[in-house]
Protein backbone atom coordinates (compact mmCIF):
# COMPACT_ATOMS: atom_id res chain seq x y z
CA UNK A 1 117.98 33.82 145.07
CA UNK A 2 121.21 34.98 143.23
CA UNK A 3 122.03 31.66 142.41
CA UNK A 4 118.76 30.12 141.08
CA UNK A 5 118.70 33.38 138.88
CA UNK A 6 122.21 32.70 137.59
CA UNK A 7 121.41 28.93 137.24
CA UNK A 8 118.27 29.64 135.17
CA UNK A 9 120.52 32.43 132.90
CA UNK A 10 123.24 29.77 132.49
CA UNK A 11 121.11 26.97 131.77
CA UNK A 12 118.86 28.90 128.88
CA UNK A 13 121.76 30.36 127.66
CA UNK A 14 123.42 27.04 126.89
CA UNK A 15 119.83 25.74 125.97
CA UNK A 16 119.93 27.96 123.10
CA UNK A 17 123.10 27.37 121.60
CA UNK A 18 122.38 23.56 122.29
CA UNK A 19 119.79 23.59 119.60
CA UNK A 20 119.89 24.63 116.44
CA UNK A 21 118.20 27.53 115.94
CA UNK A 22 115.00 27.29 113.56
CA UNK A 23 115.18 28.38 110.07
CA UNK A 24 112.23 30.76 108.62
CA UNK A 25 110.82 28.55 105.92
CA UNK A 26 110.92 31.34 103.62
CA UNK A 27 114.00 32.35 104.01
CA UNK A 28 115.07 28.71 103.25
CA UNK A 29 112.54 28.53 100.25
CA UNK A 30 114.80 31.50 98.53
CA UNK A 31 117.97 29.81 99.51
CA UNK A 32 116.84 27.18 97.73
CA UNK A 33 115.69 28.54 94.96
CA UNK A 34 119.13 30.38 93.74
CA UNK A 35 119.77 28.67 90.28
CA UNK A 36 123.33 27.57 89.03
CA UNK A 37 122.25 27.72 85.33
CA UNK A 38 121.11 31.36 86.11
CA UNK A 39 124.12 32.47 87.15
CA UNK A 40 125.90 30.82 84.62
CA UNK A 41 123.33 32.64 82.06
CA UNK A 42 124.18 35.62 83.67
CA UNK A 43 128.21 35.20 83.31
CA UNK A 44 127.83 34.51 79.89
CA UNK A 45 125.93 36.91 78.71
CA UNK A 46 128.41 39.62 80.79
CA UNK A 47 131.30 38.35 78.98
CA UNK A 48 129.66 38.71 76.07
CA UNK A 49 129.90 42.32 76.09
CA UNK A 50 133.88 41.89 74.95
CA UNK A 51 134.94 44.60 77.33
CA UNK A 52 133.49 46.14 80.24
CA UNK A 53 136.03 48.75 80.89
CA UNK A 54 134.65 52.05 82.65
CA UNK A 55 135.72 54.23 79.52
CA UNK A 56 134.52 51.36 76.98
CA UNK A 57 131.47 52.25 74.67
CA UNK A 58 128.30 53.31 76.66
CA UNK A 59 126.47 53.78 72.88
CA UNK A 60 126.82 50.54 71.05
CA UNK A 61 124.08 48.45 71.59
CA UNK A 62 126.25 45.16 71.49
CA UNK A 63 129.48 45.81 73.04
CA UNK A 64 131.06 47.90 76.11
CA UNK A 65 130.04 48.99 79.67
CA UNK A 66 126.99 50.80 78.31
CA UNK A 67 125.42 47.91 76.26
CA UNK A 68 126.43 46.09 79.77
CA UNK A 69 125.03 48.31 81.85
CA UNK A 70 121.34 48.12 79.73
CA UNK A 71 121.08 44.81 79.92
CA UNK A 72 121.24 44.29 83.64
CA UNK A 73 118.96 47.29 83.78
CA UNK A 74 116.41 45.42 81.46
CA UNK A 75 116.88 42.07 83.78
CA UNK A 76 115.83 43.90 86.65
CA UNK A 77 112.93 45.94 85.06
CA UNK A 78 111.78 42.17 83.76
CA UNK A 79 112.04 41.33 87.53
CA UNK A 80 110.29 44.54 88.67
CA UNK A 81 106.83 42.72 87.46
CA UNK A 82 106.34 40.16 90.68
CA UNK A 83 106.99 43.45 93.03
CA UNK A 84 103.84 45.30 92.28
CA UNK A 85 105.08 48.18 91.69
CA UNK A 86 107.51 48.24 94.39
CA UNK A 87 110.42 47.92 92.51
CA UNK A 88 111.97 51.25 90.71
CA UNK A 89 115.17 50.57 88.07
CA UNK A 90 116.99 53.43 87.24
CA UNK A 91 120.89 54.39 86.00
CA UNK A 92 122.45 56.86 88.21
CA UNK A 93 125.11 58.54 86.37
CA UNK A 94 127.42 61.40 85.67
CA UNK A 95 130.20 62.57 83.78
CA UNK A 96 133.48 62.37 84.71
CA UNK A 97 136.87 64.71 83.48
CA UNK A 98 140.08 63.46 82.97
CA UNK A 99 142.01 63.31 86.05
CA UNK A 100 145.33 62.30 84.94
CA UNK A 101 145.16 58.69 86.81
CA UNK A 102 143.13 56.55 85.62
CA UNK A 103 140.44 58.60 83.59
CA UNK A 104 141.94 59.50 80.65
CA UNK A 105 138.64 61.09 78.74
CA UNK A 106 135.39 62.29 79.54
CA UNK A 107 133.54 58.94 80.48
CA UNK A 108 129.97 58.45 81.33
CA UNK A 109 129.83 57.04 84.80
CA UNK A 110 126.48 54.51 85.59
CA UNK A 111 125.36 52.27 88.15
CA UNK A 112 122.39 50.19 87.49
CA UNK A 113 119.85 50.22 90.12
CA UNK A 114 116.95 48.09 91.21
CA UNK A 115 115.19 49.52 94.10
CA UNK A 116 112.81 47.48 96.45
CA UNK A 117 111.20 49.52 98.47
CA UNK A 118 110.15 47.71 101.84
CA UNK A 119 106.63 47.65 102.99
CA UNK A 120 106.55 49.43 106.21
CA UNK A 121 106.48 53.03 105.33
CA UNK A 122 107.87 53.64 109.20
CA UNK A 123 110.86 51.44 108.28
CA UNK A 124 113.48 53.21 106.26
CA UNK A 125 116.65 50.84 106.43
CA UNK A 126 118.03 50.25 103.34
CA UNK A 127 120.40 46.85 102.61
CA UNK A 128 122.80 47.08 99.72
CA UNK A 129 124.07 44.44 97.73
CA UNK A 130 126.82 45.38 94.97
CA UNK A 131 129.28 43.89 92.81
CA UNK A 132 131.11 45.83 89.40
CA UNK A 133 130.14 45.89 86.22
CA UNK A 134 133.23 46.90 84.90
CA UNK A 135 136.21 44.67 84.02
CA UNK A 136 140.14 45.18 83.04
CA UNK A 137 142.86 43.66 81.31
CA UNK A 138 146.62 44.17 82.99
CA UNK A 139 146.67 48.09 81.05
CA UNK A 140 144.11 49.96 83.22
CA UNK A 141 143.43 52.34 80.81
CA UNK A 142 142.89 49.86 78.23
CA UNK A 143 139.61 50.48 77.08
CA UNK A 144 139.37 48.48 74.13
CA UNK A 145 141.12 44.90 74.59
CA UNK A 146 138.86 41.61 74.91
CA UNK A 147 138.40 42.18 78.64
CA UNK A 148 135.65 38.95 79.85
CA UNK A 149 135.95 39.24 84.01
CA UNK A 150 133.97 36.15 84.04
CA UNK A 151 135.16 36.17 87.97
CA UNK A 152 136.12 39.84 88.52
CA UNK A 153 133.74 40.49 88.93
CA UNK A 154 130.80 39.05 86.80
CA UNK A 155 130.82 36.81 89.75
CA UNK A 156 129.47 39.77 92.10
CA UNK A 157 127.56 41.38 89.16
CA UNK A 158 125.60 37.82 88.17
CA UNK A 159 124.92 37.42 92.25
CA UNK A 160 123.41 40.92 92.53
CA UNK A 161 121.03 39.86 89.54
CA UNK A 162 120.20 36.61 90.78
CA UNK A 163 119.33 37.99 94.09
CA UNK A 164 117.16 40.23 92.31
CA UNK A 165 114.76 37.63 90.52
CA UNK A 166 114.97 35.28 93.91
CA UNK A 167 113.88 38.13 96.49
CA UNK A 168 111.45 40.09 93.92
CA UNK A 169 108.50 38.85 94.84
CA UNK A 170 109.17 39.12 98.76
CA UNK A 171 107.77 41.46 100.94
CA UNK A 172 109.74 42.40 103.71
CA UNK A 173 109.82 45.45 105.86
CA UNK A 174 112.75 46.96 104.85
CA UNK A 175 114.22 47.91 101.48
CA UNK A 176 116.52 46.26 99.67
CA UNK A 177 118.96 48.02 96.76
CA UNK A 178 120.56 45.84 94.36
CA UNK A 179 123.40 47.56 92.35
CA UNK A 180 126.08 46.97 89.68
CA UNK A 181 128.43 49.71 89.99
CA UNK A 182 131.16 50.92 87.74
CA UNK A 183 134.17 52.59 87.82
CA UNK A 184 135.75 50.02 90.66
CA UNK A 185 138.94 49.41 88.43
CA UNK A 186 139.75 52.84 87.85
CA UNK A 187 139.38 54.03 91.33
CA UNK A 188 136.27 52.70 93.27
CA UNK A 189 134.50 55.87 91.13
CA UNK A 190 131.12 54.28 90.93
CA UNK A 191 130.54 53.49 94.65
CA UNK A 192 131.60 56.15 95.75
CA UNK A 193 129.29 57.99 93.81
CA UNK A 194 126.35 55.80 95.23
CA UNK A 195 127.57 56.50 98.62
CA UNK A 196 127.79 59.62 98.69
CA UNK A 197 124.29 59.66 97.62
CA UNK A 198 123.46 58.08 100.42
CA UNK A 199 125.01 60.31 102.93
CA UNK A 200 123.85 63.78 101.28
CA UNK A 201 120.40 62.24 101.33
CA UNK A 202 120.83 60.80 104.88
CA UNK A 203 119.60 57.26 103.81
CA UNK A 204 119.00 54.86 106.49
CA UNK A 205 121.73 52.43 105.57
CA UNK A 206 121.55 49.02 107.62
CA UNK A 207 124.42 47.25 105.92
CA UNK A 208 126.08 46.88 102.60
CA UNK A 209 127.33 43.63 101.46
CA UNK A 210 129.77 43.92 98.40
CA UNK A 211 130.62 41.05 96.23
CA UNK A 212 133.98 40.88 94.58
CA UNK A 213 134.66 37.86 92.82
CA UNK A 214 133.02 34.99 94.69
CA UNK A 215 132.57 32.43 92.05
CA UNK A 216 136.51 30.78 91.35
CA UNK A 217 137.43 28.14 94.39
CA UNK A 218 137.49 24.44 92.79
CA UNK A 219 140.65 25.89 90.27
CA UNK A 220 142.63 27.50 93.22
CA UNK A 221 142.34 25.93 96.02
CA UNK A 222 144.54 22.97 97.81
CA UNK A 223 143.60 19.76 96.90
CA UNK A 224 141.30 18.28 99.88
CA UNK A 225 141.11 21.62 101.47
CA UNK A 226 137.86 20.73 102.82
CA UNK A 227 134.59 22.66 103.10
CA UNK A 228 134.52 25.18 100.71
CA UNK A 229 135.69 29.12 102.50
CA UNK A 230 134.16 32.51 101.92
CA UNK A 231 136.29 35.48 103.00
CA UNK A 232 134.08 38.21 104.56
CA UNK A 233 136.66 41.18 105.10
CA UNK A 234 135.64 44.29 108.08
CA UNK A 235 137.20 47.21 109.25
CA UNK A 236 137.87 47.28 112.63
CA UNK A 237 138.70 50.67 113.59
CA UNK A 238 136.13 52.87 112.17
CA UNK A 239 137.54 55.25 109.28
CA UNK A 240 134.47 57.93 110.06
CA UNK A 241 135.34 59.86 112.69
CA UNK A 242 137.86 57.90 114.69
CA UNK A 243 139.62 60.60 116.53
CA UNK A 244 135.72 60.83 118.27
CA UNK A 245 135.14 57.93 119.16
CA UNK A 246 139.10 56.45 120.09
CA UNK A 247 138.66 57.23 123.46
CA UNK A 248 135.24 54.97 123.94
CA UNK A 249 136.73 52.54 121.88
CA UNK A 250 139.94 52.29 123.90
CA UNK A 251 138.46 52.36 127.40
CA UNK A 252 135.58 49.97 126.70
CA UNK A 253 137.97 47.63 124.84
CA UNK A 254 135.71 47.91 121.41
CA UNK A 255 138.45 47.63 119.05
CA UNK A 256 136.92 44.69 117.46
CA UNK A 257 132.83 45.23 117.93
CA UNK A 258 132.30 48.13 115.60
CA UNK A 259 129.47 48.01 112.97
CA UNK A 260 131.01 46.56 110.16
CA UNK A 261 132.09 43.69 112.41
CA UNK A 262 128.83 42.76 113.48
CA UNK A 263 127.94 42.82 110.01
CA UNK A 264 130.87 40.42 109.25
CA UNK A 265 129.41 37.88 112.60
CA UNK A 266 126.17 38.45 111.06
CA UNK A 267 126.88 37.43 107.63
CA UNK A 268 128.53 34.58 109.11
CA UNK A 269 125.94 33.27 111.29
CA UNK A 270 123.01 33.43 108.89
CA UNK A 271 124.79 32.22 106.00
CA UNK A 272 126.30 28.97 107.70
CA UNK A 273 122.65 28.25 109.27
CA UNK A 274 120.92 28.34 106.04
CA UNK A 275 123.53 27.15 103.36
CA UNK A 276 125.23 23.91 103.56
CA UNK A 277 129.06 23.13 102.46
CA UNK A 278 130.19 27.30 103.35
CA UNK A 279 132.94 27.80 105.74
CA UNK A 280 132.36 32.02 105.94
CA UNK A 281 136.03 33.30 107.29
CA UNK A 282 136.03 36.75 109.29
CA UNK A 283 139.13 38.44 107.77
CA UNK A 284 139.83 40.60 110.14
CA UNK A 285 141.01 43.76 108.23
CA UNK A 286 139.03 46.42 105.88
CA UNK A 287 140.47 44.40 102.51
CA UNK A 288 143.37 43.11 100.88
CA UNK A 289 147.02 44.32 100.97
CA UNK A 290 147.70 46.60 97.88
CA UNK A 291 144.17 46.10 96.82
CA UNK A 292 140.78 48.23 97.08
CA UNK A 293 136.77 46.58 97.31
CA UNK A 294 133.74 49.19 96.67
CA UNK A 295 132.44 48.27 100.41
CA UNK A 296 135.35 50.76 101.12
CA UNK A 297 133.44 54.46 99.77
CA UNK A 298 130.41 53.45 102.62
CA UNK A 299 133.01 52.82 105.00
CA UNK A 300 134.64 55.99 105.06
CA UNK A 301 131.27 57.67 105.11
CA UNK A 302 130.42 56.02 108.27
CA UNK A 303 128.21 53.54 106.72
CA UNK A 304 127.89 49.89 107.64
CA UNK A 305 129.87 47.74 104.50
CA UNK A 306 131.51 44.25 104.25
CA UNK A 307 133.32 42.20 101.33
CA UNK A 308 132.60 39.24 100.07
CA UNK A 309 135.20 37.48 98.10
CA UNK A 310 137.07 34.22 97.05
CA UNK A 311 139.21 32.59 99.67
CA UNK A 312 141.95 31.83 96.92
CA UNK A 313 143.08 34.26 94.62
CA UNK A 314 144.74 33.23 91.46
CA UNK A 315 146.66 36.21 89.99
CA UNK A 316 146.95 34.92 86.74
CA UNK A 317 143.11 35.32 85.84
CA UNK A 318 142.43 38.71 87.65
CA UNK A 319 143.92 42.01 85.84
CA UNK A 320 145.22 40.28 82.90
CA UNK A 321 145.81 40.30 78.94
CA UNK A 322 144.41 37.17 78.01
CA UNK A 323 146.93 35.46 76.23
CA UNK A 324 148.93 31.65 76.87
CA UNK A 325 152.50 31.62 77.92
CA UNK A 326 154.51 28.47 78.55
CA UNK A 327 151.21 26.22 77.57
CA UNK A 328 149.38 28.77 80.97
CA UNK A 329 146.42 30.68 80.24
CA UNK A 330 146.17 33.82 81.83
CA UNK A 331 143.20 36.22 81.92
CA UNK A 332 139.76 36.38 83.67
CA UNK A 333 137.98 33.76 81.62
CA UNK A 334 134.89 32.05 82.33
CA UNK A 335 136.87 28.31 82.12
CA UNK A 336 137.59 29.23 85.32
CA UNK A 337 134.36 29.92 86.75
CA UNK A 338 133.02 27.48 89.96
CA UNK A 339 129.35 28.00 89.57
CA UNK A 340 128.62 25.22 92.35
CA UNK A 341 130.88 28.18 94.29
CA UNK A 342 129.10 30.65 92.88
CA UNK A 343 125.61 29.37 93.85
CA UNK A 344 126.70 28.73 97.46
CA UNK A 345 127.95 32.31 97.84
CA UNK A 346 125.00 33.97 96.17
CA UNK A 347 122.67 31.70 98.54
CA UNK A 348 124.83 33.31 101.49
CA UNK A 349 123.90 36.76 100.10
CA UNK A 350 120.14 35.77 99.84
CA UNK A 351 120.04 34.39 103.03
CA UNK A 352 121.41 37.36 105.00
CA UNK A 353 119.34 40.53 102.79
CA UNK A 354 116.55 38.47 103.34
CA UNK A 355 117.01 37.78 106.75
CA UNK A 356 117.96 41.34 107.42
CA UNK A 357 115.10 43.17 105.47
CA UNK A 358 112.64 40.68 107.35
CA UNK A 359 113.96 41.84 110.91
CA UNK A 360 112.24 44.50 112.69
CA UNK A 361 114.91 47.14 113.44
CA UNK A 362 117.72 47.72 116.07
CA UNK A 363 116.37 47.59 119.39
CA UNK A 364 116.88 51.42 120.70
CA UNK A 365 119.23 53.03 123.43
CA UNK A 366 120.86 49.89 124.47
CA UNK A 367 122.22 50.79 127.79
CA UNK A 368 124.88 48.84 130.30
CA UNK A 369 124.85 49.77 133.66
CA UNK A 370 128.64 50.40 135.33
CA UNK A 371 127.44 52.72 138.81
CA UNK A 372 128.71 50.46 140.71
CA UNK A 373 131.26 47.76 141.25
CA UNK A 374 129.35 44.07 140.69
CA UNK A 375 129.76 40.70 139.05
CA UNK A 376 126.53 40.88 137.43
CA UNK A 377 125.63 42.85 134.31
CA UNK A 378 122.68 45.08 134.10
CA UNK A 379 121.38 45.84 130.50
CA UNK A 380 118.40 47.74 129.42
CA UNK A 381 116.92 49.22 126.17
CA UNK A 382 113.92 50.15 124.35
CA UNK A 383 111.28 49.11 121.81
CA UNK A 384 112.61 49.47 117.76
CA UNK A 385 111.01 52.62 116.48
CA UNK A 386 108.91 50.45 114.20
CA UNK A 387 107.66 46.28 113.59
CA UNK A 388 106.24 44.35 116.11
CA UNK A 389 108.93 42.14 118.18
CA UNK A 390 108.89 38.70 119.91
CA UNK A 391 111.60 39.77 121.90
CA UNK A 392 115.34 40.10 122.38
CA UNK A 393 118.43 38.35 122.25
CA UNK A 394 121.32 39.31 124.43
CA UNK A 395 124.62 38.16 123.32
CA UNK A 396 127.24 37.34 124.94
CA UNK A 397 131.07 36.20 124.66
CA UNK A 398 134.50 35.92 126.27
CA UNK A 399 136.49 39.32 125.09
CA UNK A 400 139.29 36.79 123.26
CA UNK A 401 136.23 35.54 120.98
CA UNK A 402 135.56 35.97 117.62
CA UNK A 403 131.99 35.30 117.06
CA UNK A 404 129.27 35.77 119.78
CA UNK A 405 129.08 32.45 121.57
CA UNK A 406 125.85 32.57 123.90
CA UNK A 407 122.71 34.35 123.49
CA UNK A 408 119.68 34.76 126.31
CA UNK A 409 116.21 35.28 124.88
CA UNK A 410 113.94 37.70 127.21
CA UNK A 411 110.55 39.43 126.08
CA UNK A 412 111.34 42.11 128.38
CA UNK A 413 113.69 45.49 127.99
CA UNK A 414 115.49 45.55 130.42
CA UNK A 415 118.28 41.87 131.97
CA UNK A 416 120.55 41.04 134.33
CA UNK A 417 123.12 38.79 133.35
CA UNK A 418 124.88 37.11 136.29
CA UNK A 419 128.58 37.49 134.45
CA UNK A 420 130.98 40.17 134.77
CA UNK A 421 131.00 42.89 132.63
CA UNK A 422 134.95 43.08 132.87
CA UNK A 423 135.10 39.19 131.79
CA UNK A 424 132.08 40.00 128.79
CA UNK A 425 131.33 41.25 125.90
CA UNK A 426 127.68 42.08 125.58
CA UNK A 427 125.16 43.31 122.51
CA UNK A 428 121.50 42.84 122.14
CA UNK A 429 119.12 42.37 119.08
CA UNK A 430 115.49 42.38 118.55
CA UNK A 431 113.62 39.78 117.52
CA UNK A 432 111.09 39.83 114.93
CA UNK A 433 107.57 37.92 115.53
CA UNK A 434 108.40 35.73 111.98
CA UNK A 435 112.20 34.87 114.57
CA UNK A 436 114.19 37.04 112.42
CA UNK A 437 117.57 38.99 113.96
CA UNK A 438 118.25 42.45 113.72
CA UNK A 439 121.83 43.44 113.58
CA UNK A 440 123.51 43.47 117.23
CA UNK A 441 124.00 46.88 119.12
CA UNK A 442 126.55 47.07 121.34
CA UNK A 443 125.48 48.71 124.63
CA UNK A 444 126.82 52.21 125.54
CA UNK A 445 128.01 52.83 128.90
CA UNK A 446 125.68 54.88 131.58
CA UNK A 447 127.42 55.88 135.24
């Protein structure tokens, strides 16, 4: 009997990863719907605005952060008319002091918000997507020089607006916040502010994905490289609360399952099944050497966050006077924008809020049975605490794996895998009736 039950796992589980799984047609209709000449509106128009430095003008109406930071504001209130009212835009903001650092007067911090407020009123996950409105040249407190970031990051900004049109007239479950913050080149200020929102106000955050330049590829990269790469970066140690949770983490061998890593699989998965000529690379570390992303703020407040960014980096047109040297250009100009790039990574983005905010929830109390010594794994959990599910998928994969590898589909709560749990690593999601995932849950341990 053992046998025909491990036989029958073995053979669905390979089953499922034989075939490809089926895409929700309207997840592929948005996908398909993200617009290269929107985007490249979008850049445009941002570099426009001369500079976007933090401590720029926020009071003329044609140039500077503020003038910047209305106009996205009045592209998502124009998008905020297919939601039915579901949409509210707002500017969260405060003043800031000099600190000495990198503020050098009192500056009006704002992030410009669209939010899309699901419509299950028992579902209260939020999903962020953010990229910065503000820009630099190499002086960081140079407020006042032609600063364009076509790429850093009106890239991220022009995704986050795009996103907004495509998903507007959607109605998922869950919410979905779309955000251009400010402040990231002086210190990560206007993220931080927006996450600590969220934690005082104990928001429900599911994930964050953070965009930070994603449209420059064809300019940097090797000749023939091949498919086109994304670089999705995750902590993997968690910065909240670490000393807690080291011990679990250590004896369970977790160091590379925590949330943001899931997040990273996720983003992964989705986008490669529903957008063509992506290779999405799990970098394997919070973010860059000697370098900061505004995913980092929710991280360190325990939230779920990811970045999104080029694969190649070209120093030359990031953080720099824009000038020409020895017949080079240097500077952040749009010249140097990929918008084919841009449109595949935005399409990733689309693809994964929209598969997200249509899931039903984490399934609850996912539990892995250890009481006694077996090569079989018993896993059980309950119902999410709202939607209506077609079941679950348990995951599975060799502990040397990067992705999950396998995945078992059961309507009930409760499976017994016929693999080791020493020789596994296991998670479970639920499965919405529309066939959309929820993010994985790793199981906690019960003796």
């Amino acid at each position: 009997m053992k046998k025909s039950v491990f036989f029958l796992s073995v053979l669905l589980s390979v089953f499922i990863n034989a075939q490809k799984q089926e895409k929700d047609p309207e997840i592929s209709a948005y996908v398909k719907s993200v617009s290269k000449d929107s985007l490249r509106a979008n850049i445009e128009k941002l570099v426009s605005f001369g500079t976007r430095h933090t401590m720029s003008s926020t009071i003329d109406k044609d140039k500077g952060i503020g003038a910047a930071r209305n106009w996205v504001l009045s592209k998502f209130k124009n998008y905020a008319k297919n939601t039915g009212g579901r949409m509210e835009v707002y500017l969260q903001n405060e003043d800031l002091q000099p600190d000495g650092k990198r503020i050098n007067k009192v500056t009006n911090l704002g992030n410009a918000i669209a939010f899309l407020k699901g419509t299950d009123p028992k579902d209260q996950r939020v999903i962020i997507i953010s990229g910065h409105l503000d820009s630099r040249v190499s002086d960081v407190l140079n407020s006042t020089d032609y600063a364009p970031g076509a790429n850093d990051d009106g890239s991220g900004v022009a995704a986050v607006i795009e996103a907004a049109r495509v998903l507007s007239k959607s109605k998922f479950p869950a919410s979905i916040l779309f955000v251009a913050v400010s402040g990231e080149e002086q210190g990560l200020l206007g993220a931080k502010m927006l996450a600590d929102k969220a934690k005082a106000e104990h928001w429900q955050v599911e994930a964050v994905l953070n965009n930070d330049m994603i449209g420059n590829n064809s300019f940097d990269a090797p000749k023939n490289d091949g498919t086109p790469k994304l670089r999705v970066f995750s902590e993997g140690l968690p910065a909240f609360e670490t000393e807690k949770t080291a011990a679990k983490i250590r004896n369970f061998g977790l160091e590379n399952d925590g949330n943001a890593r899931q997040l990273a699989r996720y983003v992964k998965e989705i986008g490669e099944q529903y957008v063509k000529n992506i290779d999405i690379k799990l970098i394997y570390r919070n973010d860059r050497f000697l370098r900061g992303g505004d995913h980092t703020p929710f991280v360190n407040n325990g939230l779920t966050a990811v970045r999104l960014t080029d694969y190649y980096e070209n120093y030359d047109h990031q953080h720099q006077d824009i000038r020409t040297e020895d017949n080079k250009k240097y500077g952040d100009l749009i010249e140097f924008m990929d918008f084919d790039y841009l449109k595949t990574n935005t399409a990733v983005n689309v693809a994964v809020l929209a598969n997200l905010a249509k899931s039903t929830p984490q399934p609850e109390n996912v539990v892995m049975d250890v009481k006694e010594l077996s090569n079989s794994t018993k896993l059980s959990w309950e119902k999410p605490i709202s939607g209506k599910v077609k079941g679950y998928y348990i995951l599975y994969r060799e502990t040397d794996s990067s992705v999950w590898t396998h995945k078992i589909f059961t309507a009930d709560t409760s499976y017994t895998v016929p693999l080791s749990k020493d020789n596994y690593l296991f998670a479970v999601q639920s499965i919405s009736v529309s066939g959309n995932q929820s993010l994985p849950v790793i199981p906690k341990v019960s003796r």
